[in-house]
Protein backbone atom coordinates (compact mmCIF):
# COMPACT_ATOMS: atom_id res chain seq x y z
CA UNK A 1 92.03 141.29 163.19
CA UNK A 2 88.99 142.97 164.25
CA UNK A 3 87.54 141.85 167.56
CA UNK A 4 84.20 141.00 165.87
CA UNK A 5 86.01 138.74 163.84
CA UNK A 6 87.61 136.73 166.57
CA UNK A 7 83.88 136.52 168.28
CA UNK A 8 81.95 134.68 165.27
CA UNK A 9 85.24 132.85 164.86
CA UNK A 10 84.66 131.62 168.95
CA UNK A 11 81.32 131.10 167.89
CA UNK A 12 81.25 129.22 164.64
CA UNK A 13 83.89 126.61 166.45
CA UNK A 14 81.78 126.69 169.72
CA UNK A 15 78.90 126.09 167.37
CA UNK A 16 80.54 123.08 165.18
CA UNK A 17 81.42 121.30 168.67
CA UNK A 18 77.89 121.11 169.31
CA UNK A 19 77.32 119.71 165.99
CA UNK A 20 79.48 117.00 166.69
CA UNK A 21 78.11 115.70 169.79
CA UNK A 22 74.85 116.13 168.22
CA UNK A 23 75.46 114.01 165.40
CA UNK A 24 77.12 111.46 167.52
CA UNK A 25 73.99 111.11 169.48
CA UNK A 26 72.26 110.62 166.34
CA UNK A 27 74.58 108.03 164.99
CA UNK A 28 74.17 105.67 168.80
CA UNK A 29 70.59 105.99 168.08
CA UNK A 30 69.89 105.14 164.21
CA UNK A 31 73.70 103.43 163.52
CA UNK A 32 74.20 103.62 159.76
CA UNK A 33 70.64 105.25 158.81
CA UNK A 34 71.94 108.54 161.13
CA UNK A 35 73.68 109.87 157.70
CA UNK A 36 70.63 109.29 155.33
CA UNK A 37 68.38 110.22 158.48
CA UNK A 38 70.09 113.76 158.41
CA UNK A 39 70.02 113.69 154.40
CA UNK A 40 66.33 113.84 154.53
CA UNK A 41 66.00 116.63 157.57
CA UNK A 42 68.57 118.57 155.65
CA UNK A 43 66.60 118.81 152.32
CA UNK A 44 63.01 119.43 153.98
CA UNK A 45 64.76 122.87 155.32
């Protein structure tokens, strides 16, 4: 496995852990509208 590999692999997980805690931030503040919330956001981009 090439060591370039093994970075973005490091990265995409570091990345996706972020996500998470992101998300459940958004979910304490909006409950059950967080999903639809990030629905929206999502298709504006």
């Amino acid at each position: 496995m090439k060591q370039e590999a093994l970075k973005l692999a490091a990265e995409i997980i570091r990345v996706d852990l972020i996500r998470d805690e992101l998300l459940e931030e958004l979910i304490v503040l909006e409950g059950n509208d967080a999903y639809e919330i990030l629905r929206k956001v999502q298709n504006n981009h």
